[in-house]
Protein backbone atom coordinates (compact mmCIF):
# COMPACT_ATOMS: atom_id res chain seq x y z
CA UNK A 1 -20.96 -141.97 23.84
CA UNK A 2 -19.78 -138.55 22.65
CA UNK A 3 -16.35 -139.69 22.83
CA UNK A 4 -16.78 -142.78 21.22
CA UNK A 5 -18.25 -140.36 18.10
CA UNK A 6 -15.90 -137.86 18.20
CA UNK A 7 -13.40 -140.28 17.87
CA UNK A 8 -15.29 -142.19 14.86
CA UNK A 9 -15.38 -138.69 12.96
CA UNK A 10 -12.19 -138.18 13.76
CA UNK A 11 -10.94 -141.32 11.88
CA UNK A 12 -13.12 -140.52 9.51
CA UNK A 13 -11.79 -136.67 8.82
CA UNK A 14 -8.00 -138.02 8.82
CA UNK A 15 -8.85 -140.96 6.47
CA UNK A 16 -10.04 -138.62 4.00
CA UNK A 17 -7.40 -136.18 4.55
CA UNK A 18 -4.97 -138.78 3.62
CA UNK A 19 -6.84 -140.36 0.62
CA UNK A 20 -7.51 -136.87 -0.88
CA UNK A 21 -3.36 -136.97 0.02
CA UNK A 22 -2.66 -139.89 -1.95
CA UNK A 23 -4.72 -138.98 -4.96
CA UNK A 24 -2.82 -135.75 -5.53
CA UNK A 25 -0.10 -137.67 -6.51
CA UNK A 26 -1.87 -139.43 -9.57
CA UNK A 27 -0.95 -143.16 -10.68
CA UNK A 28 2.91 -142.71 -9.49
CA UNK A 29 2.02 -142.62 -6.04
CA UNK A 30 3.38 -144.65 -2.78
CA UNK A 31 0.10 -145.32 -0.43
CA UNK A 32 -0.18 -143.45 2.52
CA UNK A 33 -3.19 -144.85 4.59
CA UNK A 34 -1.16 -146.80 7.58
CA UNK A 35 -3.46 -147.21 10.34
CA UNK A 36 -2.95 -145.32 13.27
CA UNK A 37 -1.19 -142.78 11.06
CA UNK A 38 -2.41 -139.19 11.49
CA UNK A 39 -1.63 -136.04 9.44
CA UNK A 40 -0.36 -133.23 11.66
CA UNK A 41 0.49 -130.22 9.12
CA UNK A 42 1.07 -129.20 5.88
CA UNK A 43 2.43 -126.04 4.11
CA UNK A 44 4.62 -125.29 1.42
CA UNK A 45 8.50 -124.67 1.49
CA UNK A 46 11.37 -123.90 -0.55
CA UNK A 47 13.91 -126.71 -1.05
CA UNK A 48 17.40 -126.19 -2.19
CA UNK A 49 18.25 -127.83 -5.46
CA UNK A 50 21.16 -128.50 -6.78
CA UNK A 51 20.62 -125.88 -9.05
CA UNK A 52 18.31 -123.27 -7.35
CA UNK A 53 16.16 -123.49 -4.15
CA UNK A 54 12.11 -124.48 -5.78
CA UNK A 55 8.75 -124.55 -3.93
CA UNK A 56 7.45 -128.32 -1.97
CA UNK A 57 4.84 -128.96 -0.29
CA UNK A 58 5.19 -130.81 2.81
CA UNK A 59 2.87 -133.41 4.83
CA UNK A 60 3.90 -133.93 8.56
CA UNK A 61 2.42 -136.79 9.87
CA UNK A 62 3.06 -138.84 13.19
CA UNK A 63 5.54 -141.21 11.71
CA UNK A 64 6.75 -140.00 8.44
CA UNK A 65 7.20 -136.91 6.53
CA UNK A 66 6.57 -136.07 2.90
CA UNK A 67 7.36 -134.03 0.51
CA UNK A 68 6.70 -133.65 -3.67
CA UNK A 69 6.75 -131.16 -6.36
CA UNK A 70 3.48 -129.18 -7.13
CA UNK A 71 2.08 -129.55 -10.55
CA UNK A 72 -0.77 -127.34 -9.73
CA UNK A 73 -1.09 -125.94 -6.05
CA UNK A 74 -3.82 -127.83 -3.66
CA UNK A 75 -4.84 -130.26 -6.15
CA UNK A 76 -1.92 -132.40 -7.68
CA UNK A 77 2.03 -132.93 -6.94
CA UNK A 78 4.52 -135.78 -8.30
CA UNK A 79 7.98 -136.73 -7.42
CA UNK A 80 6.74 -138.21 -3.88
CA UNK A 81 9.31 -138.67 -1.45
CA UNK A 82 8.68 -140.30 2.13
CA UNK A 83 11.09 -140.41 5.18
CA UNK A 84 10.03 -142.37 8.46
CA UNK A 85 10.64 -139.43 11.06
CA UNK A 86 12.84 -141.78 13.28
CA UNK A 87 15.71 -141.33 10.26
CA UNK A 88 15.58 -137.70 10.31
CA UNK A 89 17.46 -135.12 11.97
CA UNK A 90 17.16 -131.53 12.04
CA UNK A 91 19.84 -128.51 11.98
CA UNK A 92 19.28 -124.70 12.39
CA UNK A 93 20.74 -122.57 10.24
CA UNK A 94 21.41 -118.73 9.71
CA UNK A 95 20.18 -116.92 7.25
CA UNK A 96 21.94 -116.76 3.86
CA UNK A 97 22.08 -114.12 1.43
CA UNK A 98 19.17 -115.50 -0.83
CA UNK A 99 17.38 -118.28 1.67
CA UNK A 100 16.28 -116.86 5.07
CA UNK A 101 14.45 -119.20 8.07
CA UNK A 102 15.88 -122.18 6.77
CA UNK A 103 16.99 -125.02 7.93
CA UNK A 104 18.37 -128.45 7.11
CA UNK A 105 16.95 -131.80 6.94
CA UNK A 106 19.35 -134.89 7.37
CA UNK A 107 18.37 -138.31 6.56
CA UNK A 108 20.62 -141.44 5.72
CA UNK A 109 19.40 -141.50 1.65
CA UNK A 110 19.88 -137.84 1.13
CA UNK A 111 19.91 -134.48 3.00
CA UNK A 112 18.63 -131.52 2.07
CA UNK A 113 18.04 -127.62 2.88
CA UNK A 114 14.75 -125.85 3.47
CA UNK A 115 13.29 -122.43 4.09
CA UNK A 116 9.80 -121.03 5.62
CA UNK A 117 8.39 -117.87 4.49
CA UNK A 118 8.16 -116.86 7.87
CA UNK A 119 10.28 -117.01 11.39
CA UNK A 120 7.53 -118.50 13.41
CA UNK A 121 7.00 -120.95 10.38
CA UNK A 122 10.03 -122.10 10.45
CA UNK A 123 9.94 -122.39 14.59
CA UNK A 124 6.54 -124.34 14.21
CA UNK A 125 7.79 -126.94 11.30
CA UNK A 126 10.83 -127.61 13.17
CA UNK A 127 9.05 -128.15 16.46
CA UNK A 128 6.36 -130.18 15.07
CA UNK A 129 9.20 -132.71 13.21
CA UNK A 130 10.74 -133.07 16.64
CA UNK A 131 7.79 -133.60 18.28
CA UNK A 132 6.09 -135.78 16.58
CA UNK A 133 9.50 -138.11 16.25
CA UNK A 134 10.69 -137.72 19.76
CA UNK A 135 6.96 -139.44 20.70
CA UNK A 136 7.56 -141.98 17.90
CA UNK A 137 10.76 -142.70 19.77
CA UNK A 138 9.58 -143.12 22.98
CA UNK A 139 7.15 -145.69 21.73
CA UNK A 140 10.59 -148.07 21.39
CA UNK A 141 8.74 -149.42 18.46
CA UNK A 142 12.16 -148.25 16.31
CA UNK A 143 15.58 -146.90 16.59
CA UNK A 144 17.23 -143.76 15.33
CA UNK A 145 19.46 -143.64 12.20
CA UNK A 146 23.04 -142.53 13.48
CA UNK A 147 24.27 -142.23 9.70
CA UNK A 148 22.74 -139.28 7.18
CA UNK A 149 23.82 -138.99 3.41
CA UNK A 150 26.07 -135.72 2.76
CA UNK A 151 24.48 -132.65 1.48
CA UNK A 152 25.88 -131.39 -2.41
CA UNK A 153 27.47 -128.10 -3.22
CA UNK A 154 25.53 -126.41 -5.20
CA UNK A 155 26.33 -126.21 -9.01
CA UNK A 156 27.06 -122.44 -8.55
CA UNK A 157 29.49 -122.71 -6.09
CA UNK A 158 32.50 -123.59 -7.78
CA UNK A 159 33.45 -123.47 -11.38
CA UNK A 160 36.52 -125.59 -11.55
CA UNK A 161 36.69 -129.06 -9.97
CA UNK A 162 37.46 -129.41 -6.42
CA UNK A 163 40.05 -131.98 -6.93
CA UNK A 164 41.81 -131.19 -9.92
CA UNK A 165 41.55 -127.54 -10.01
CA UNK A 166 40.35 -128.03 -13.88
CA UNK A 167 37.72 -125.68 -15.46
CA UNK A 168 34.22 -127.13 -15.66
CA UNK A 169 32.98 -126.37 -19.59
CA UNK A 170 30.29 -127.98 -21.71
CA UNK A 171 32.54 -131.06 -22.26
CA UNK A 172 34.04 -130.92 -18.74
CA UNK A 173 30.74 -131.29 -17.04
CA UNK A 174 30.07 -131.21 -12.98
CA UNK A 175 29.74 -134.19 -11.34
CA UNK A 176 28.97 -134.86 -7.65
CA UNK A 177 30.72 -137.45 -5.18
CA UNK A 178 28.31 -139.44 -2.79
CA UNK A 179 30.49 -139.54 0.08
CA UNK A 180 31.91 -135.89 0.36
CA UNK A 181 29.29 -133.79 -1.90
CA UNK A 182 31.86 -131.84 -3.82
CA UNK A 183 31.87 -130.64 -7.79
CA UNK A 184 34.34 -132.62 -9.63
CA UNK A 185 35.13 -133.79 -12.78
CA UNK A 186 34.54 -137.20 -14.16
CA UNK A 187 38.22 -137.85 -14.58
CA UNK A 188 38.15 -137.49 -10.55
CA UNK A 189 34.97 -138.98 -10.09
CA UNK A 190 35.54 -142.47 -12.28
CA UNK A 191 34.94 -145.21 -9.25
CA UNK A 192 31.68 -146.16 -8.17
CA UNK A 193 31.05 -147.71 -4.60
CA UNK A 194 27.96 -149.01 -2.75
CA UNK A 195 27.08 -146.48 0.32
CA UNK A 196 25.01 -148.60 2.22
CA UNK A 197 22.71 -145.87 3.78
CA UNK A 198 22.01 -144.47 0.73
CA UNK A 199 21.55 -147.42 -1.14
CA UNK A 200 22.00 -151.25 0.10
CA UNK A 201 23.43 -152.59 -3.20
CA UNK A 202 23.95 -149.75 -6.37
CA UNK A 203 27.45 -148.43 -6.39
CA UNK A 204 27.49 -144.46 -6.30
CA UNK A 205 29.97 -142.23 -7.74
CA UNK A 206 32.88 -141.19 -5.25
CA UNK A 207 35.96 -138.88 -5.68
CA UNK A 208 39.10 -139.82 -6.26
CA UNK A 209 40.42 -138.77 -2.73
CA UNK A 210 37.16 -140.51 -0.87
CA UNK A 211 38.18 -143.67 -3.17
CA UNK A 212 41.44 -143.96 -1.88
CA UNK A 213 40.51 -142.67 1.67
CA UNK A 214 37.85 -144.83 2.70
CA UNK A 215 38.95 -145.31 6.44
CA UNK A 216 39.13 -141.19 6.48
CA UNK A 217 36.51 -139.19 7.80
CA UNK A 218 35.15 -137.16 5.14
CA UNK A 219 34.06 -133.30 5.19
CA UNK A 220 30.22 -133.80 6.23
CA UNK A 221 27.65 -131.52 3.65
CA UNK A 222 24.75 -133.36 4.83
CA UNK A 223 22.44 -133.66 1.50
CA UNK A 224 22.85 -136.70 -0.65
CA UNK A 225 20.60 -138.54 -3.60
CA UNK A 226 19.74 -142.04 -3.68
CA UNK A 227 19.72 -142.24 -7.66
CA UNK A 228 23.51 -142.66 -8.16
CA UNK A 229 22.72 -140.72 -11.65
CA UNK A 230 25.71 -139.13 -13.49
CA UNK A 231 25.78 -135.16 -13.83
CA UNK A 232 23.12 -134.89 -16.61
CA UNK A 233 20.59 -137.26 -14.12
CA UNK A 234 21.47 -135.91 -10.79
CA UNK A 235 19.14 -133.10 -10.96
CA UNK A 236 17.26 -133.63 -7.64
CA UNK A 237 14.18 -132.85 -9.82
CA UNK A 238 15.53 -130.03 -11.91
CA UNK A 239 13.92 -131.19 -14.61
CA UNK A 240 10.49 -131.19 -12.94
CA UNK A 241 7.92 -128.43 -14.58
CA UNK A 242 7.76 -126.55 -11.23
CA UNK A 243 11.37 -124.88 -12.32
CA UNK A 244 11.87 -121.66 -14.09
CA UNK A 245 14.86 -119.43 -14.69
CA UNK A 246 17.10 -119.20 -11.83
CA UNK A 247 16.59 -115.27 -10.51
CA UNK A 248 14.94 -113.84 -7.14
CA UNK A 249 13.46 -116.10 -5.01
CA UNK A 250 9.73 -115.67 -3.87
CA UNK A 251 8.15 -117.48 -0.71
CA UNK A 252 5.04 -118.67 -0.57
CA UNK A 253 2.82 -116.50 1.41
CA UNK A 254 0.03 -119.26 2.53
CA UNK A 255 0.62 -120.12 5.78
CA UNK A 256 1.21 -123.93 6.64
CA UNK A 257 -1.54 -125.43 8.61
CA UNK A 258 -2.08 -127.66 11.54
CA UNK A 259 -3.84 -130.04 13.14
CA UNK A 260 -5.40 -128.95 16.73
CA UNK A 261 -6.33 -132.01 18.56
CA UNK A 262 -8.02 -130.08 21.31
CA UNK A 263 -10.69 -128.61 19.05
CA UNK A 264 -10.26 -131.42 15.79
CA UNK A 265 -9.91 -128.68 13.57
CA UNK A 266 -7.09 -127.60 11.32
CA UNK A 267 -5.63 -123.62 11.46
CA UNK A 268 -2.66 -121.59 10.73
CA UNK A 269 0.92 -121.15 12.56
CA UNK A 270 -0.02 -120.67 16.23
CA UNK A 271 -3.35 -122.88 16.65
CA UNK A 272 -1.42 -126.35 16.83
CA UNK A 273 -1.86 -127.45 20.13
CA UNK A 274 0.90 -130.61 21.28
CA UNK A 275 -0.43 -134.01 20.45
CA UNK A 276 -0.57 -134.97 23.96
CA UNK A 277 -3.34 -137.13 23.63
CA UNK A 278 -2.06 -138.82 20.39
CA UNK A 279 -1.28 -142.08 22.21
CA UNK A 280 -5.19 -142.40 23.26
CA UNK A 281 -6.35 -141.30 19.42
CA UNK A 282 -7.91 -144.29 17.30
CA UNK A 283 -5.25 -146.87 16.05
């Protein structure tokens, strides 16, 4: 009997996680209550941009992983983006001069590059995402994705085009191919071609040299965007009202927290115990 009721508040608790989940998302949202879906963690993190690196907040569950901008912290976000955990694939990184603890995050619609406030953060995010996908896996209910979008260079990185060698100016504006993720112009970025991992049927801007070297591997950057948007578009959410003026980075100091499903309760890096018993939870 007491297991039986600890398993109805259970469902109970994690339904109303996730619909006070969806909710903070407003109108725009994508519905999140999937049963036998469970939220593991949450916590905030800074994603590079193609401009700058801004704060997300991130929802681990057992199958998928999600991400938007924050609007106002806790309470609403928008921009909701949702990757089933069997398409992603993780890669440790060393620090950089302005991101430390990060890491990157490769999926086949776009790839992209995070960073914890702390070490042990960044440990417990990246071993939660494995964990929770590697038991996903094992339930041979899906397959692994064995192709991930290119990651872009970042705006700042060059300042003439990567092709041409011309100088990017107000008329001469950046531009990014799909297929390698360099800066180039739009007299070297002209073709458009359908990626089929990042999109089944829009045709994407490519390079020149990626054009006319389709059988060629091409130099892997592993963060891509599933808009096909021109220069002006492609902000990867640049224009959202969670960006300011690019200048020293702050992490977020709140710790992200996670779901113990020895005690049911939720706590801060160290208290997540391994969802061993996650096959045996409600479905």
């Amino acid at each position: 009997m007491s297991t039986t009721m600890d398993q109805l508040i259970f469902q109970r608790e994690n339904r109303e996680r996730i619909q006070a989940l969806e909710s903070s998302f407003g109108l725009s949202r994508r519905l999140l209550s999937t049963p036998g879906r469970v939220l593991m963690g949450e916590g905030q993190l800074l994603k590079q941009g193609r401009r700058k690196a801004e704060p997300k907040v991130f929802f681990l569950f057992n199958d998928v992983l999600v991400y938007g901008s924050i609007i106002l912290s806790g309470r609403w976000h928008k921009n909701q983006k949702i990757f089933p955990l069997e398409d992603i694939q993780l890669q440790d990184l060393q620090d950089s001069e302005r991101l430390t603890n990060q890491w990157l995050i490769r999926t086949p619609r776009k790839s992209f590059f995070v960073s914890a406030p702390s070490y042990d953060e960044k440990q417990a995010w990246m071993h939660h995402i494995e964990d929770c996908r590697s038991r996903l896996l094992r339930g041979g209910s899906c397959q692994p994705s064995s192709t991930f979008a290119v990651s872009w260079i970042p705006d700042a990185a060059a300042y003439k085009c990567m092709r041409c060698f011309s100088r990017f100016t107000a008329a001469n504006r950046r531009h990014h191919c799909r297929k390698c993720g360099f800066l180039v112009c739009n007299s070297c970025s002209k073709t458009r071609e359908v990626i089929d991992h990042i999109h089944p049927t829009k045709k994407l801007r490519v390079c020149r040299r990626c054009h006319t070297s389709k059988t060629e591997e091409v130099p892997s950057r592993q963060r891509g965007d599933s808009t096909g948007k021109n220069s002006s578009e492609e902000d990867d959410e640049a224009a959202s009202s969670d960006e300011g003026e690019d200048g020293e980075i702050t992490q977020n100091q709140t710790p992200s927290q996670w779901f113990n499903t020895q005690t049911d309760t939720w706590g801060q890096v160290g208290t997540y115990v391994d969802p061993a018993a996650l096959h045996q939870w409600p479905q």
